[in-house]
Structures are given as C-alpha cells and as structure tokens.
C-alpha atoms as a PDB file:
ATOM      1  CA  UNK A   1      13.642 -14.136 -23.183  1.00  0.00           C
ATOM      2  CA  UNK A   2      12.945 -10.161 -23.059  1.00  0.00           C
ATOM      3  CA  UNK A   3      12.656  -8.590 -19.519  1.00  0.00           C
ATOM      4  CA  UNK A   4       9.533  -7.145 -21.620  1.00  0.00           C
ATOM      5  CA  UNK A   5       6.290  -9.155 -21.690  1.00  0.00           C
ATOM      6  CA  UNK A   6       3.159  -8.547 -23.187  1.00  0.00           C
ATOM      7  CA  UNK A   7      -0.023 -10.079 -22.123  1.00  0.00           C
ATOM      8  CA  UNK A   8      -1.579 -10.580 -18.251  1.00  0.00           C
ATOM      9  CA  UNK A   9      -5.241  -9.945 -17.484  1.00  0.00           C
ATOM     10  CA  UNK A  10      -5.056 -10.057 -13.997  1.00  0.00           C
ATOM     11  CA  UNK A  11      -7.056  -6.508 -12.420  1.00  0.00           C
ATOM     12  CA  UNK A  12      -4.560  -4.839 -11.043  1.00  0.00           C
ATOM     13  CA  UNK A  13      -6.046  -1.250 -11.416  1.00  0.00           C
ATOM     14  CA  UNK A  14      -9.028  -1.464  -9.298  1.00  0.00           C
ATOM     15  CA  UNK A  15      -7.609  -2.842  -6.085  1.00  0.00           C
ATOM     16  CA  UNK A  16      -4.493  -0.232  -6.673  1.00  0.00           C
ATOM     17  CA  UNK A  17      -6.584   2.495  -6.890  1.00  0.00           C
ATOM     18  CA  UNK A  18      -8.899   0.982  -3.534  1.00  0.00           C
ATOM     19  CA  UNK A  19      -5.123   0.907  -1.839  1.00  0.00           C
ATOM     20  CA  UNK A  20      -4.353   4.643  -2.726  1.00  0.00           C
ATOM     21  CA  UNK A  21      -7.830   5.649  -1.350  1.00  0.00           C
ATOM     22  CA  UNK A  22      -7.245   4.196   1.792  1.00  0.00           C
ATOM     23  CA  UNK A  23      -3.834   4.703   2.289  1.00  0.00           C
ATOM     24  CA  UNK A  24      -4.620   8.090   1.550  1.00  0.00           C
ATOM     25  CA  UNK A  25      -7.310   8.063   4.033  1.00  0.00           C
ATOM     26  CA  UNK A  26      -5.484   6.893   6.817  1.00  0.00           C
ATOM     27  CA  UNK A  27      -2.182   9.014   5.811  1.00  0.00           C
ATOM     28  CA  UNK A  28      -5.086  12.100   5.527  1.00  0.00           C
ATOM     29  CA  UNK A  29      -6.777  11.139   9.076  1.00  0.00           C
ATOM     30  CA  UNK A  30      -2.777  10.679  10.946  1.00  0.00           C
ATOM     31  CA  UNK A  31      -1.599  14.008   9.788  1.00  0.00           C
ATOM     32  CA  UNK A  32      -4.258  16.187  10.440  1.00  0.00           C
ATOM     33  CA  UNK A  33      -4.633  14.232  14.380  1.00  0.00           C
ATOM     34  CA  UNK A  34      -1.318  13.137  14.920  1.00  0.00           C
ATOM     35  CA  UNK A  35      -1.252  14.664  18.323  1.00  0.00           C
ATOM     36  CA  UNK A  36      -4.003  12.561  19.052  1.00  0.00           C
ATOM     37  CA  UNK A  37      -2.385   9.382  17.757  1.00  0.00           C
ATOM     38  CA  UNK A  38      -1.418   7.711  21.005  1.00  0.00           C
ATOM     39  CA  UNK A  39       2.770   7.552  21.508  1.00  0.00           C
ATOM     40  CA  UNK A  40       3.742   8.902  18.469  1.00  0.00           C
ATOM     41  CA  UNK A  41       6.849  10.257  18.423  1.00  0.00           C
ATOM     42  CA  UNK A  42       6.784  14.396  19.231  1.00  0.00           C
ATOM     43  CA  UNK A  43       8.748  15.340  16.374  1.00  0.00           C
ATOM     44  CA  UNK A  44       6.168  13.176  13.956  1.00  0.00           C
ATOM     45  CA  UNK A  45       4.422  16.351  12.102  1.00  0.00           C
ATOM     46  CA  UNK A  46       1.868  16.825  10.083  1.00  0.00           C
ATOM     47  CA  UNK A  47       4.217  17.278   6.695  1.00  0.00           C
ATOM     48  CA  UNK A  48       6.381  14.653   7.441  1.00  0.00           C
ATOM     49  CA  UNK A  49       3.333  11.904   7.267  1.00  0.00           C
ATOM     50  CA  UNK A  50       1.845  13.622   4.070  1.00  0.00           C
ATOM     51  CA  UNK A  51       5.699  13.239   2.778  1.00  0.00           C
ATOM     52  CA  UNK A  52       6.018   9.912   3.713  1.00  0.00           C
ATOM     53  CA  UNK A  53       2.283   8.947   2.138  1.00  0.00           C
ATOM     54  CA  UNK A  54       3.694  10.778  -1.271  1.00  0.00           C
ATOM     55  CA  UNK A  55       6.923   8.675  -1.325  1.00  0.00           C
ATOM     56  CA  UNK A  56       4.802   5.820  -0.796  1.00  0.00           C
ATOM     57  CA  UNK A  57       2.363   6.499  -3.303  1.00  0.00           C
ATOM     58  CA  UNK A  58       5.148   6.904  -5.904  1.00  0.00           C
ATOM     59  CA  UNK A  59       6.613   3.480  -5.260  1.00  0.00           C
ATOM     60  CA  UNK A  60       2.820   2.471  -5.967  1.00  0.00           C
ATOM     61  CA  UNK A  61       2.279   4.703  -9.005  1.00  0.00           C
ATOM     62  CA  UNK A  62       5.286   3.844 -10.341  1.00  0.00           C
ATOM     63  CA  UNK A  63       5.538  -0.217 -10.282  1.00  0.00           C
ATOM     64  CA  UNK A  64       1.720  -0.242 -11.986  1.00  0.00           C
ATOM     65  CA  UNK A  65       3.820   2.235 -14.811  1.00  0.00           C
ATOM     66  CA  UNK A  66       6.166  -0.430 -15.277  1.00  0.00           C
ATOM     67  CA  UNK A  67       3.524  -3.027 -15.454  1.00  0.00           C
ATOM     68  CA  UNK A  68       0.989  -1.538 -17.922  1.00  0.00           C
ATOM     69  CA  UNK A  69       4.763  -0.683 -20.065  1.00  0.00           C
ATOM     70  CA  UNK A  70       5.510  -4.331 -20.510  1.00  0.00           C
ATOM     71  CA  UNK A  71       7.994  -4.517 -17.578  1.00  0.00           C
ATOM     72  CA  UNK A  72       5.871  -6.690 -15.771  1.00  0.00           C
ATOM     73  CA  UNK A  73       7.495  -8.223 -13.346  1.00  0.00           C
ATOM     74  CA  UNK A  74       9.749  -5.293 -12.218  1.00  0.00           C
ATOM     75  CA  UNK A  75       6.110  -4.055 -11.870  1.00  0.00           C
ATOM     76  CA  UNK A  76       4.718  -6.901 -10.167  1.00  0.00           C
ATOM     77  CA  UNK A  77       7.574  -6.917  -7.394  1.00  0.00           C
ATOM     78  CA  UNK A  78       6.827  -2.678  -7.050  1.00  0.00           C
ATOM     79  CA  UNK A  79       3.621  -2.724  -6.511  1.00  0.00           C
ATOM     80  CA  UNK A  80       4.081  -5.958  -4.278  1.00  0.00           C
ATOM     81  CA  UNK A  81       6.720  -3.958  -1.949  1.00  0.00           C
ATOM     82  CA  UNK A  82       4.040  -1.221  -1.996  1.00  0.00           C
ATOM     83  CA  UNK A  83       1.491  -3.598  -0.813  1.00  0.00           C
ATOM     84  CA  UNK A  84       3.669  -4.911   2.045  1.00  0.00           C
ATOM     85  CA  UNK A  85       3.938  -1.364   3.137  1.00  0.00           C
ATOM     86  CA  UNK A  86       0.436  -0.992   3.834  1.00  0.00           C
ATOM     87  CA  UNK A  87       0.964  -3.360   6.491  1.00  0.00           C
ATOM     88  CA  UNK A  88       2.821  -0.720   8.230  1.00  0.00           C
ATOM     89  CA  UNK A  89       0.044   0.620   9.888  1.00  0.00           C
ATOM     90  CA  UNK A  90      -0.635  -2.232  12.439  1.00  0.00           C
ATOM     91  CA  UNK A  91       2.727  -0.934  13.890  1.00  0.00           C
ATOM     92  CA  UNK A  92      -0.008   1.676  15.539  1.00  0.00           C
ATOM     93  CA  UNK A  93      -0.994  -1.521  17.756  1.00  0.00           C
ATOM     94  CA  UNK A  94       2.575  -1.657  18.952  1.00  0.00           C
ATOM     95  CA  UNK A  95       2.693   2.241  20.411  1.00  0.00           C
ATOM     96  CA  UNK A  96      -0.911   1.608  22.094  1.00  0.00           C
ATOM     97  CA  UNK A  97      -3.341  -0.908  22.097  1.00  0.00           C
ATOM     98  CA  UNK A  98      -6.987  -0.692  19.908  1.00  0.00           C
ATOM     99  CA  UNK A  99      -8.862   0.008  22.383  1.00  0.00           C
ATOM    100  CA  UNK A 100      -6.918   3.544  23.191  1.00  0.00           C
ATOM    101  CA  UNK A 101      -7.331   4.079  19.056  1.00  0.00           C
ATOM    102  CA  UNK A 102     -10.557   6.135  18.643  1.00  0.00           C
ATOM    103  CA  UNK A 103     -12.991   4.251  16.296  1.00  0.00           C
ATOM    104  CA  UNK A 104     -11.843   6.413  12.955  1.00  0.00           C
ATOM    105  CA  UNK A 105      -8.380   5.487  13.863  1.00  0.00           C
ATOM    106  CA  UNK A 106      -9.008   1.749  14.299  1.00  0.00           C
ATOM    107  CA  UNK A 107     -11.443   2.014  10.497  1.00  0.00           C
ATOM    108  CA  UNK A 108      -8.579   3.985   8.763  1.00  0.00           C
ATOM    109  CA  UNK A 109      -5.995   1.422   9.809  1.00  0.00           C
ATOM    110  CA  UNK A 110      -8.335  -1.397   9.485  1.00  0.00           C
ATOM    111  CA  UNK A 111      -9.092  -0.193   5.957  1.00  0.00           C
ATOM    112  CA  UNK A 112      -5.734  -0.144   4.831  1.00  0.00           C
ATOM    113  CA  UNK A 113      -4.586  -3.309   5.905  1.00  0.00           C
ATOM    114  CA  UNK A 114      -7.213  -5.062   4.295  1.00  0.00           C
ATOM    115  CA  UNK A 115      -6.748  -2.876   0.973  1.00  0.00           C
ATOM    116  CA  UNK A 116      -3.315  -3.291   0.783  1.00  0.00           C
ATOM    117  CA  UNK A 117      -3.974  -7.341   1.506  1.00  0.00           C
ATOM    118  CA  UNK A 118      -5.982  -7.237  -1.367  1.00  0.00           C
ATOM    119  CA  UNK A 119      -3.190  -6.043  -3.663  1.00  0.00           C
ATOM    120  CA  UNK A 120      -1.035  -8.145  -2.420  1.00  0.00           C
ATOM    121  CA  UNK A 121      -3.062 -11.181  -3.478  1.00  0.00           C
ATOM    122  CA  UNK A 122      -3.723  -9.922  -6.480  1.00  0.00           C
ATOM    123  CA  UNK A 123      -0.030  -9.263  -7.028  1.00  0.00           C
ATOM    124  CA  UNK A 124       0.919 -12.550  -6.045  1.00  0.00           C
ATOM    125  CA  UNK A 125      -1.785 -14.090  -8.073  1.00  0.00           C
ATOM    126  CA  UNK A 126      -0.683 -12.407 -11.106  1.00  0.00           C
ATOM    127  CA  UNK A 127       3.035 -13.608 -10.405  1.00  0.00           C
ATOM    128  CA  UNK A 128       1.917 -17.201 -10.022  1.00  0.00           C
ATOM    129  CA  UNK A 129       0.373 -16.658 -13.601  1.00  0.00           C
ATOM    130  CA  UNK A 130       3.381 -14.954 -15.010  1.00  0.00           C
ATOM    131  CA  UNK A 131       5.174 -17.719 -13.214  1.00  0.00           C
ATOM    132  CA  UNK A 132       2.972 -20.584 -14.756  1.00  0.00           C
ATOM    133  CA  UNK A 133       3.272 -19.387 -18.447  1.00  0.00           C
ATOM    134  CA  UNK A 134       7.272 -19.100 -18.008  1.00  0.00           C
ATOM    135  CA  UNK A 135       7.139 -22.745 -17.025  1.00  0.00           C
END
C-alpha cells in the first residue's frame, strides 16, 4: 500500500482557512497590545509573536499541501498538530484570569479555540474515514 492516496471528501479547506483567520486575529490583536496582555513575559515583543504566528501558520499551510498532494495522512497528522496548537491560547487563563482579559482579548482567544476545535474534528473525522476504508 502507497504512503500516497487518492480520494477523501472531507472539507478541510474552509475550517483551515476559518483557523488562519483567527489565529491570525488573535496573533494580530497580542502583538500589537502585548504590554497590555496581563503577565506576559517582558521580553515577549511584538516580532517575536508575529514570528511565532508565521511558524505556526507554516506547519498549517504546509500539512493541507501534503494533503491536497496525495500524502494524506502525513497531512492529516500536520494539520492535526496545527490544530492542537490553537489550543495554546487558553494558556492566557493560566498568567491571569478572564476577567482581567479585556473583552477583545477574551473574543480573540475565544475565537481561536473554537476554530482550531473545529479543525481538529474535522481532522479527526477525516482520519476515522481514511481509517475505515483501510480496514
């Protein structure tokens, strides 16, 4: 059996592209107020989060390359380590509770989360297919 399948018609575009916008959205919104993001660490600037969003992005960009090629699973587990990451930005709730998050803060993080958990189930739904048809 090739590494390199064909088929799948599991959406995977549209809820990548909702995670980009809001990761992008929240990366956007921590860099340009990071000093007003409570307890983040003083050497935290405002290129280091737009570098970190880009690495990020790439991982992203990179395992839904590999899926639309044929590599599908390599893909799959990409873009499924991509989602995970968009998880990071509870760890906000661990510097300072929600309540000392202004309300774009809170939406930007909230937004996130729930668009990354969206790609994640789709990711995971897609690998129970792929998983399904190899059985």
């Amino acid at each position: 059996m090739s590494a390199r399948t064909n088929g799948g018609s599991t959406p995977i575009g549209g809820p990548l592209l909702l995670y980009l916008a809001a990761s992008l959205l929240h990366f956007v919104h921590n860099a340009e107020y990071v000093a007003d993001y409570p307890n983040l660490p003083d050497w935290l600037g405002r290129g280091d989060v737009y570098l970190v969003w880009l690495g990020l992005a790439a991982v992203g960009v990179g395992g839904y390359a590999l899926y639309r090629g044929g590599w599908r699973l390599a893909g799959l587990l990409l873009l499924g380590a991509y989602a995970a990451s968009g998880f990071d930005g509870l760890l906000h709730y661990t510097r300072a509770p929600f309540a000392a998050h202004t309300a774009a803060m809170n939406f930007t993080i909230c937004f996130e989360f729930i668009a990354a958990g969206l790609l994640l189930l789709v990711v995971a739904a897609s690998l129970a297919k792929k998983r399904g048809r190899a059985a």
